[in-house]
C-alpha atoms as a PDB file:
ATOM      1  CA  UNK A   1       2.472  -6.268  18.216  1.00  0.00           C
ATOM      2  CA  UNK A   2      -0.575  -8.335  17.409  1.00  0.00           C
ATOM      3  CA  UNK A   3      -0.380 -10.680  14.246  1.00  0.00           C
ATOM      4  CA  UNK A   4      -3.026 -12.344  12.698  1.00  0.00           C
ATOM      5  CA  UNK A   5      -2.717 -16.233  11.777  1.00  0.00           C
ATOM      6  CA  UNK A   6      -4.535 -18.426   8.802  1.00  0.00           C
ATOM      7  CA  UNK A   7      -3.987 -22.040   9.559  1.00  0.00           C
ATOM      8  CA  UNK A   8      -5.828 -24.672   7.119  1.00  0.00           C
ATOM      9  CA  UNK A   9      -4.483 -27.809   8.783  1.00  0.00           C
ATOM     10  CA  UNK A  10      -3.641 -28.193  12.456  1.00  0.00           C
ATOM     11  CA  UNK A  11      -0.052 -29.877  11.769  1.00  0.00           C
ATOM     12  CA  UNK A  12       0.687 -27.371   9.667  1.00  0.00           C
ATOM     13  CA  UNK A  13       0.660 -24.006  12.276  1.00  0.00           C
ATOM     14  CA  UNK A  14       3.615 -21.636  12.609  1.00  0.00           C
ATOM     15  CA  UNK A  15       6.128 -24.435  13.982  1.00  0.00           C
ATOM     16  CA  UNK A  16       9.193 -22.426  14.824  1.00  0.00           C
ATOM     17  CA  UNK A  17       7.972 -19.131  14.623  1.00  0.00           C
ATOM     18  CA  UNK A  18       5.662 -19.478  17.352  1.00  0.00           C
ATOM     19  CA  UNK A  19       8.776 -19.672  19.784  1.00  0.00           C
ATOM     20  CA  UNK A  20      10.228 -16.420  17.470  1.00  0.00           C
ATOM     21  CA  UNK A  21       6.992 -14.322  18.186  1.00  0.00           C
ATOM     22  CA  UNK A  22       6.792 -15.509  21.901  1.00  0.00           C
ATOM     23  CA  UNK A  23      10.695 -14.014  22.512  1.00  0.00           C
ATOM     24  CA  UNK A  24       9.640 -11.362  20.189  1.00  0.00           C
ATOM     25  CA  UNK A  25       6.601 -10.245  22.357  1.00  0.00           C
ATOM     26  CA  UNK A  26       4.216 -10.733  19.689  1.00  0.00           C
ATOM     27  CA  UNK A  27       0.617 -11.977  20.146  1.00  0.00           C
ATOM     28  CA  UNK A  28      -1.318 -14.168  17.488  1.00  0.00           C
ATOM     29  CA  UNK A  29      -4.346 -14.839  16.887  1.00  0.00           C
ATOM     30  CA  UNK A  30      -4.773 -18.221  15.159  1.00  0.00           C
ATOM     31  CA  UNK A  31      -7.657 -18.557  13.066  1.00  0.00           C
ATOM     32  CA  UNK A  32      -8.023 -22.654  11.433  1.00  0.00           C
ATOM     33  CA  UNK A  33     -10.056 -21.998   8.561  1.00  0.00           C
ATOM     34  CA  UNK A  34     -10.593 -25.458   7.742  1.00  0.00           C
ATOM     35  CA  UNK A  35     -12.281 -26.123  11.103  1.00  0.00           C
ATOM     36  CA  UNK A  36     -14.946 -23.878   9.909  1.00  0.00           C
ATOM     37  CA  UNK A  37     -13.242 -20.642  12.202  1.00  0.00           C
ATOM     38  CA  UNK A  38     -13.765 -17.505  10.667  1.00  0.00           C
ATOM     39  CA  UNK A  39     -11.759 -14.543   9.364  1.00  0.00           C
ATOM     40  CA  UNK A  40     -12.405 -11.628  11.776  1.00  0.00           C
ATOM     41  CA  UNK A  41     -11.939  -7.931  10.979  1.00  0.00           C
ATOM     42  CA  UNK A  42      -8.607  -6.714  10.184  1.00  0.00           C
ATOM     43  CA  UNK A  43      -8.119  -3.989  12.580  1.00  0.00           C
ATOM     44  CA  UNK A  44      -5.850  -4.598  15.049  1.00  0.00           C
ATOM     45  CA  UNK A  45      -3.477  -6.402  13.922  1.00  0.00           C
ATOM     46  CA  UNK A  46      -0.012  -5.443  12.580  1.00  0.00           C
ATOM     47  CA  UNK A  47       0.481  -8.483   9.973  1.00  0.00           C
ATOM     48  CA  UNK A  48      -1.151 -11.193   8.265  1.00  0.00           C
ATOM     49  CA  UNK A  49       0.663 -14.808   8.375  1.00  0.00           C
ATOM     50  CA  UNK A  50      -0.347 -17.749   6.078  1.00  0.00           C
ATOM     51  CA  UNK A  51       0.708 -21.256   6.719  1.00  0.00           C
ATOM     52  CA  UNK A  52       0.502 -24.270   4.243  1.00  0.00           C
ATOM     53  CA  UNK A  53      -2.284 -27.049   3.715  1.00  0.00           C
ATOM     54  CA  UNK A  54      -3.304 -29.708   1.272  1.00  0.00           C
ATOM     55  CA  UNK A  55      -6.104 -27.988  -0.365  1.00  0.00           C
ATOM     56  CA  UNK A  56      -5.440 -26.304  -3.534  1.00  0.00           C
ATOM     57  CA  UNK A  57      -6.289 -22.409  -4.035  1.00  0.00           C
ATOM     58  CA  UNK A  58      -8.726 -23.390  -7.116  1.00  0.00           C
ATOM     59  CA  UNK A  59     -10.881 -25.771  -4.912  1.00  0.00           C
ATOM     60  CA  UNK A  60     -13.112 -23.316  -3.647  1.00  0.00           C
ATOM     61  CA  UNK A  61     -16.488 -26.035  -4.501  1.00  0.00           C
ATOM     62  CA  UNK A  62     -14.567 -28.494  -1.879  1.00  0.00           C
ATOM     63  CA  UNK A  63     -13.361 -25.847   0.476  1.00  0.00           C
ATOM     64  CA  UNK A  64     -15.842 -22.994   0.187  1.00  0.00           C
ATOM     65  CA  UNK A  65     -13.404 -20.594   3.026  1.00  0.00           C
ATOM     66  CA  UNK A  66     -10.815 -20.037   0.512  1.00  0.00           C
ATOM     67  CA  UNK A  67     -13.413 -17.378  -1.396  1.00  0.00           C
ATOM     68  CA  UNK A  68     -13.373 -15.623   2.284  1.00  0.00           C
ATOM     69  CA  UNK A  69      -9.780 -16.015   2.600  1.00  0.00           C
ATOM     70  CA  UNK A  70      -8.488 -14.851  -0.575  1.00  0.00           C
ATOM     71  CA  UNK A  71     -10.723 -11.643  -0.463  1.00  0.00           C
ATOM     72  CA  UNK A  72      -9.113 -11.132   3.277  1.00  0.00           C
ATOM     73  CA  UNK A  73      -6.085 -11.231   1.840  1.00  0.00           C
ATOM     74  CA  UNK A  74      -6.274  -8.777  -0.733  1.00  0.00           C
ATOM     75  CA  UNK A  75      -7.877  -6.668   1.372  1.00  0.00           C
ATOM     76  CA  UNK A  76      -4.972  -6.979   3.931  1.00  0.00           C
ATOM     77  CA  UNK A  77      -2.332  -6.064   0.959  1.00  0.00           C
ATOM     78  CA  UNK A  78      -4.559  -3.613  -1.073  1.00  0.00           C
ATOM     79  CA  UNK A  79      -6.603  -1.878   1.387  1.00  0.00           C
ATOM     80  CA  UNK A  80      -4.827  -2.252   4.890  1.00  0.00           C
ATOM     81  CA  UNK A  81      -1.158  -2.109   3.703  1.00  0.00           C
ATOM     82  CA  UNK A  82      -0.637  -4.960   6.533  1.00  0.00           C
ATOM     83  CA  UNK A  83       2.436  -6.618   6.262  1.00  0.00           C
ATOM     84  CA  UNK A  84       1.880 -10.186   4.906  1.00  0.00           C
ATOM     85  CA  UNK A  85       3.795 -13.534   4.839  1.00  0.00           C
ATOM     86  CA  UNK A  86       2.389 -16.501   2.907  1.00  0.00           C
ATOM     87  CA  UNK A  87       4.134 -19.606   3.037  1.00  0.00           C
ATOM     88  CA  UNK A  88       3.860 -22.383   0.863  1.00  0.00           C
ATOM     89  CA  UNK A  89      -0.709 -22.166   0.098  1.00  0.00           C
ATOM     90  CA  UNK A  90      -0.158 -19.168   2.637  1.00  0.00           C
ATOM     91  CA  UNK A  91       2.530 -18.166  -0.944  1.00  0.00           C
ATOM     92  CA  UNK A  92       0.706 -19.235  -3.762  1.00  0.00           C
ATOM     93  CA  UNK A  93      -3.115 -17.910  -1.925  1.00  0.00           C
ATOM     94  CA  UNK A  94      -1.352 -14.383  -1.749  1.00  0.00           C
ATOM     95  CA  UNK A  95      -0.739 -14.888  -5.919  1.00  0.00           C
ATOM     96  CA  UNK A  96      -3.941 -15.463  -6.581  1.00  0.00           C
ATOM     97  CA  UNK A  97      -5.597 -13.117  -4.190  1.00  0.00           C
ATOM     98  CA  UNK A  98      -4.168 -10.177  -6.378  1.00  0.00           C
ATOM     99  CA  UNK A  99      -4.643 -11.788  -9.553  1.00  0.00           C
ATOM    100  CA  UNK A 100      -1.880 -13.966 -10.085  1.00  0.00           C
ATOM    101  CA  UNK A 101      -2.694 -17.548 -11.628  1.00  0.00           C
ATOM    102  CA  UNK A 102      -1.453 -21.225  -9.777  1.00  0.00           C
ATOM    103  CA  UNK A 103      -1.402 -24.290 -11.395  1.00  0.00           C
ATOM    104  CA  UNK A 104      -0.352 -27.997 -10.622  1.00  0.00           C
ATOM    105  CA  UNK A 105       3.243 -28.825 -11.303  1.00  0.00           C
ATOM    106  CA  UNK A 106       4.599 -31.206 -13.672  1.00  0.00           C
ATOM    107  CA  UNK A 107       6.391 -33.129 -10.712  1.00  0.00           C
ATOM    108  CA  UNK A 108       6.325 -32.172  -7.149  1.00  0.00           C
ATOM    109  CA  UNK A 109       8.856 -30.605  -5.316  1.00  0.00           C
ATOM    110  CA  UNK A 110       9.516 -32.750  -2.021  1.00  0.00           C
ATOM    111  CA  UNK A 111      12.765 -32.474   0.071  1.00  0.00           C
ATOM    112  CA  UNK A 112      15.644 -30.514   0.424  1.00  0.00           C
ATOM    113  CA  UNK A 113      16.484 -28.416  -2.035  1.00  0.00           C
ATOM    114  CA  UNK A 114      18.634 -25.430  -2.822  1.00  0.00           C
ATOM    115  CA  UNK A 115      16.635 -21.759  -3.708  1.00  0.00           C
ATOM    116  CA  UNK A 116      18.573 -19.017  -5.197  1.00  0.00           C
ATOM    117  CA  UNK A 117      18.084 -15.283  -4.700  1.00  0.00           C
ATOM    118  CA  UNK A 118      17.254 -12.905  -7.625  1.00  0.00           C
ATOM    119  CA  UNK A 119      18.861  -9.174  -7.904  1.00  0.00           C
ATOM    120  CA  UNK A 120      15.664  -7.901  -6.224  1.00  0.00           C
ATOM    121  CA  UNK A 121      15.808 -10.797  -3.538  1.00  0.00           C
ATOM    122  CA  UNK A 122      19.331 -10.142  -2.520  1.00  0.00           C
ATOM    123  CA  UNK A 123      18.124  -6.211  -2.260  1.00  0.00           C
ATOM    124  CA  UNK A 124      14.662  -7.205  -0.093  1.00  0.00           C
ATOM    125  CA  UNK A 125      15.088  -6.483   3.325  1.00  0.00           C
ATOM    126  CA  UNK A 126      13.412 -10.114   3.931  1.00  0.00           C
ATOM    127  CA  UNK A 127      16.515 -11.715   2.981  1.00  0.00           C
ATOM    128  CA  UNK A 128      19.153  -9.240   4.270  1.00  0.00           C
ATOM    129  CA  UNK A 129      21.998 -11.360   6.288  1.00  0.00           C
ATOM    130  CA  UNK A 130      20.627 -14.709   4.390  1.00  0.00           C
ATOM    131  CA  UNK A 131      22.934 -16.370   1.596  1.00  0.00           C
ATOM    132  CA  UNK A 132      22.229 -15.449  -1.666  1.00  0.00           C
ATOM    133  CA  UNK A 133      21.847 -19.677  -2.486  1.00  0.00           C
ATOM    134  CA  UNK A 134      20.523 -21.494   0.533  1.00  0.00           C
ATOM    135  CA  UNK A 135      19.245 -24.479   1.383  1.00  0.00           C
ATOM    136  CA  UNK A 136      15.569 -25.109   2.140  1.00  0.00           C
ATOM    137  CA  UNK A 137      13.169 -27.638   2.790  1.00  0.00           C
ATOM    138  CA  UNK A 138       9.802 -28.246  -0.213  1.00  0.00           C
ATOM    139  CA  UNK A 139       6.489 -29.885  -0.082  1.00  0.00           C
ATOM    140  CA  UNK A 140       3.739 -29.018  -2.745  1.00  0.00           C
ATOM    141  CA  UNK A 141       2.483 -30.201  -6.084  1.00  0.00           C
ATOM    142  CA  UNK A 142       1.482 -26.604  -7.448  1.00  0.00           C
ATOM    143  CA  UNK A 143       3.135 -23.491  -7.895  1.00  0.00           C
ATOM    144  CA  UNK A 144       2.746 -19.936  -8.777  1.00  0.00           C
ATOM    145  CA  UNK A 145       2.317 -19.884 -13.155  1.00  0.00           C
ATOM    146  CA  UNK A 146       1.927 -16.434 -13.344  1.00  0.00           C
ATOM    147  CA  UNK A 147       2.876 -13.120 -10.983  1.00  0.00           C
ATOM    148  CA  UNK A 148       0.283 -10.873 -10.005  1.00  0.00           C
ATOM    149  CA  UNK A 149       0.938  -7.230 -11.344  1.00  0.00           C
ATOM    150  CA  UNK A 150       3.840  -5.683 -10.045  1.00  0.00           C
ATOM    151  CA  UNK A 151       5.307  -8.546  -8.305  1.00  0.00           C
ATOM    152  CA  UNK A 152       8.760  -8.985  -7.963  1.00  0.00           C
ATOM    153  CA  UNK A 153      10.516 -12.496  -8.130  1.00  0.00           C
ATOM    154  CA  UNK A 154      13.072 -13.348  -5.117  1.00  0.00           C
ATOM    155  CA  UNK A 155      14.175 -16.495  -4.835  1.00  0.00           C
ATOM    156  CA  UNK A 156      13.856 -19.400  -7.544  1.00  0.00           C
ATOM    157  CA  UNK A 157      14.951 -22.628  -8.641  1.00  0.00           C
ATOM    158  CA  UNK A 158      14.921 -24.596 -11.962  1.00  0.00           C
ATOM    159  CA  UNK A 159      12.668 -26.823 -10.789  1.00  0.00           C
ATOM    160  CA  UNK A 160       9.985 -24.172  -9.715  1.00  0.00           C
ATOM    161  CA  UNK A 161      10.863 -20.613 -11.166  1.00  0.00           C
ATOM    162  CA  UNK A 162       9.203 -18.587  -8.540  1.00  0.00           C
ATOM    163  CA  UNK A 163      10.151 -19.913  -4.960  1.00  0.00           C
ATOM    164  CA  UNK A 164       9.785 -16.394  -3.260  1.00  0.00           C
ATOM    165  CA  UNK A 165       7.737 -12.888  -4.726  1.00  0.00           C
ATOM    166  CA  UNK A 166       7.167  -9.716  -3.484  1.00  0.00           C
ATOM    167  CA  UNK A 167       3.971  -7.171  -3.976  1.00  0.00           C
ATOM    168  CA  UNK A 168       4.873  -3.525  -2.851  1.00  0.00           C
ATOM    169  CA  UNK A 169       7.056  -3.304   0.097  1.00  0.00           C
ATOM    170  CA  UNK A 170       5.669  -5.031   2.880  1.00  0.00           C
ATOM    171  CA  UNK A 171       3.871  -8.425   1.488  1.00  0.00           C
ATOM    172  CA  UNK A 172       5.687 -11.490   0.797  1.00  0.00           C
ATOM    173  CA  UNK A 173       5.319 -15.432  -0.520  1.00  0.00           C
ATOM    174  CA  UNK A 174       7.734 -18.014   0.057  1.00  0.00           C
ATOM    175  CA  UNK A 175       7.075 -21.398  -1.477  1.00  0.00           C
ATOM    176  CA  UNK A 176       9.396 -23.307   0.423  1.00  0.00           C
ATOM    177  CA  UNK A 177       8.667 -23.888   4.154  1.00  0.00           C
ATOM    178  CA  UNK A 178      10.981 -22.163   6.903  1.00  0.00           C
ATOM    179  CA  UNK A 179       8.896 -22.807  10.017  1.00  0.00           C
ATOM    180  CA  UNK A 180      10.383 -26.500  10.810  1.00  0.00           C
ATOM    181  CA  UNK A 181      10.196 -28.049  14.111  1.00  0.00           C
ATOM    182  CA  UNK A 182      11.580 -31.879  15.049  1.00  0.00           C
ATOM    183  CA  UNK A 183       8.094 -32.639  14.404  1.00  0.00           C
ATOM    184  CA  UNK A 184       7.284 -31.360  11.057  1.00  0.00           C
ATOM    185  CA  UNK A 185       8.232 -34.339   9.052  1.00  0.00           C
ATOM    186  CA  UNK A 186       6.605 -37.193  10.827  1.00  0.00           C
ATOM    187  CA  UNK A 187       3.338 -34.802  11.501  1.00  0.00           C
ATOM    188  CA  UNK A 188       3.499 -33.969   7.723  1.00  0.00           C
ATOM    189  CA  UNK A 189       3.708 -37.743   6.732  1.00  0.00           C
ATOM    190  CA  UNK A 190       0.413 -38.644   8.511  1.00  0.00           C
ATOM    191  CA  UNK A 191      -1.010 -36.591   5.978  1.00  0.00           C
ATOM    192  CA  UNK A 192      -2.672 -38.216   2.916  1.00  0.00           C
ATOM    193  CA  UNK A 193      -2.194 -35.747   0.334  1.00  0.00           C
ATOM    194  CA  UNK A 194       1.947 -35.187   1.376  1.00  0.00           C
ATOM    195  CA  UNK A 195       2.370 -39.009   1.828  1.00  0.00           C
ATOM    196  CA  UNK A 196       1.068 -39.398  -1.796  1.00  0.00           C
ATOM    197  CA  UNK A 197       3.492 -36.524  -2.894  1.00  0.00           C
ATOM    198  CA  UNK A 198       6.331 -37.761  -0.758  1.00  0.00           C
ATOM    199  CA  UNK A 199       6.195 -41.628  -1.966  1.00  0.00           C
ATOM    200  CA  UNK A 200       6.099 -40.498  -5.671  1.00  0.00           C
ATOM    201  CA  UNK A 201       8.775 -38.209  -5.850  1.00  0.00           C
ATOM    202  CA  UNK A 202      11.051 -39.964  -3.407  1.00  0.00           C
ATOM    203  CA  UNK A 203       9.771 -43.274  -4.000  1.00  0.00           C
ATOM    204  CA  UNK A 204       9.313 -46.213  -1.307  1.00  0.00           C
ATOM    205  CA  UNK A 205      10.758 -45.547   2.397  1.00  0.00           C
ATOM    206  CA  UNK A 206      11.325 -42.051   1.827  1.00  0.00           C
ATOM    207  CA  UNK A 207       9.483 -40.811   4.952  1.00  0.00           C
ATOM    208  CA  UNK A 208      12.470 -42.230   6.696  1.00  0.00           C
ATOM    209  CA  UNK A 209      15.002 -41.019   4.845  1.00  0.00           C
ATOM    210  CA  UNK A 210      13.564 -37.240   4.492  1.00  0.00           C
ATOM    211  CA  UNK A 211      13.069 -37.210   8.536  1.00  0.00           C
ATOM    212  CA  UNK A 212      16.959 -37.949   8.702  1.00  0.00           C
ATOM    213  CA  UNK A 213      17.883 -35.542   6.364  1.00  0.00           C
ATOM    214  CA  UNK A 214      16.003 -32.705   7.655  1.00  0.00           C
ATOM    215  CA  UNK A 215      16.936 -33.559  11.256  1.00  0.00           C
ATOM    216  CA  UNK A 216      20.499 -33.016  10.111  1.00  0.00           C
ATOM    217  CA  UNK A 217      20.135 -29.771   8.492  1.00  0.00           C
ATOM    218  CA  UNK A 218      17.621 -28.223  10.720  1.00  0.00           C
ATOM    219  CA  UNK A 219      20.282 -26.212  12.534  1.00  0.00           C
ATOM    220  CA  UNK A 220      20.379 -24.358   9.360  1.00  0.00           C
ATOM    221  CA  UNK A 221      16.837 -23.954   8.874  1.00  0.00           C
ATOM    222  CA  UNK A 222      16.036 -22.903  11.851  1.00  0.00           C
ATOM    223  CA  UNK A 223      19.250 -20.079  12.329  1.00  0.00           C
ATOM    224  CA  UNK A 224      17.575 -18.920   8.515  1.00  0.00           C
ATOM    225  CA  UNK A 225      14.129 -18.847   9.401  1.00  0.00           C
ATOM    226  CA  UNK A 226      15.169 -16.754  13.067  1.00  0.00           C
ATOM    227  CA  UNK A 227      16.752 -14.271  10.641  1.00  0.00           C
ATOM    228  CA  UNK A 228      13.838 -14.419   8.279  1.00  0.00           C
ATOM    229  CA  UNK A 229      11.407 -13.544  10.987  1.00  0.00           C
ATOM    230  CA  UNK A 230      13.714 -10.855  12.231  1.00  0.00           C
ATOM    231  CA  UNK A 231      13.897  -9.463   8.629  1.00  0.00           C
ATOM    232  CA  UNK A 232       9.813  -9.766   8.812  1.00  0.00           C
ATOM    233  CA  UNK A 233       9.514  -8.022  12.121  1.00  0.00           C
ATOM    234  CA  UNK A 234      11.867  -4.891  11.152  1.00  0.00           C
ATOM    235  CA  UNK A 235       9.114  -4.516   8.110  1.00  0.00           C
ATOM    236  CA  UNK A 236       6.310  -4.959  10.208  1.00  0.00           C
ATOM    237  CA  UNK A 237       8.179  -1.966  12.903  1.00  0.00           C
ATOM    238  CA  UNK A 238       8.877   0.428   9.546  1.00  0.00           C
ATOM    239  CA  UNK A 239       5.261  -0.238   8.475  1.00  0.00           C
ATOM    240  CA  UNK A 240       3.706   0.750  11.784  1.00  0.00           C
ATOM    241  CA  UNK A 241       6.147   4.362  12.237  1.00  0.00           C
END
């Protein structure tokens, strides 16, 4: 299999999922859209991954490769029926791709925090084997307001009502990030934007404090996000027969 990869920051790539496609035999094609790479034709390639970033989906004047993006997207859901997994931007890019509307939050959402799975969540096939309440680990400032058309809600919380959404049966947005490494919270740190987010919703010192948190429940974030992938790779297998 042969996925296709939208980065828009170079510390935020696939982290653990690039050792999940390597033992899974997939190949990926990595495209960093904020280095000025472009989106290449969609043939090909069996699914669509999008990572995170600090950019916002509305700032298309200061980042003029979302317009590019966001059509490639929707023409990867609506036209190609590719199998599609947005995480975090990847998540709320997907929303507005198909018509959906994102908006800043009242407060970020920065740590560990619990998610929840809806009635149609604990039925996805994304989630099957996962706890219905599960930990996870958050870093954004904006969220999803409003659903495109005939998506389904998966997972939420009450600080962000849609953590995880569906459209049709094979494309997917998760909010919170599953693709830790070791590295992810000191590489995430270094960034302006997250260091902003992360000092005033945790307040002073808490780039220490979040690194030793997540270091002690990354066990469980990475056994999830190996059974998340799985999940992802037995739709992108039904999609192809």
């Amino acid at each position: 299999m042969r996925f296709l990869v939208f980065q828009h920051l170079a510390v935020e790539h696939p982290g653990t999922f690039r050792g999940l496609m390597t033992a899974a035999g997939v190949d990926w094609v990595t495209v960093e859209l904020d280095a000025g790479e472009t989106v290449p034709p969609l043939t090909g390639f069996d699914a669509l991954l999008a990572f995170g970033g600090p950019m916002d989906v509305w700032q298309e004047a200061e980042h003029p490769w979302l317009l590019p993006e966001k059509t490639a997207i929707r023409a990867a859901v609506r036209d190609h029926r590719l199998p599609f997994l947005g995480i975090c931007l990847g998540h709320q890019l997907l929303a507005a791709a198909l018509g959906g509307e994102v908006g800043p939050m009242t407060a970020p959402e920065v740590g560990l925090t619990t998610v929840e799975l809806t009635t149609e969540g604990r039925e996805s096939p994304l989630f099957a084997g996962l706890d219905h309440r599960s930990a996870c680990f958050q870093w954004h400032g904006s969220e999803v307001k409003r659903l495109p058309e005939g998506a389904r809600i998966l997972a939420q919380n009450a600080h962000c009502p849609v953590q995880a959404f569906a459209v049709g049966a094979c494309a997917f947005g998760l909010q919170y990030h599953v693709e830790l490494t070791p590295a992810t919270v000191g590489e995430w740190g270094c960034v302006p934007e997250y260091a902003q987010a992360l000092e005033t919703t945790l307040g002073a010192g808490a780039l220490a404090r979040l690194n030793q948190a997540t270091a002690a429940a990354l066990p469980d974030l990475e056994r999830d996000a190996a059974l998340l992938f799985a999940n992802f790779l037995g739709i992108v297998r039904a999609a192809a027969d």
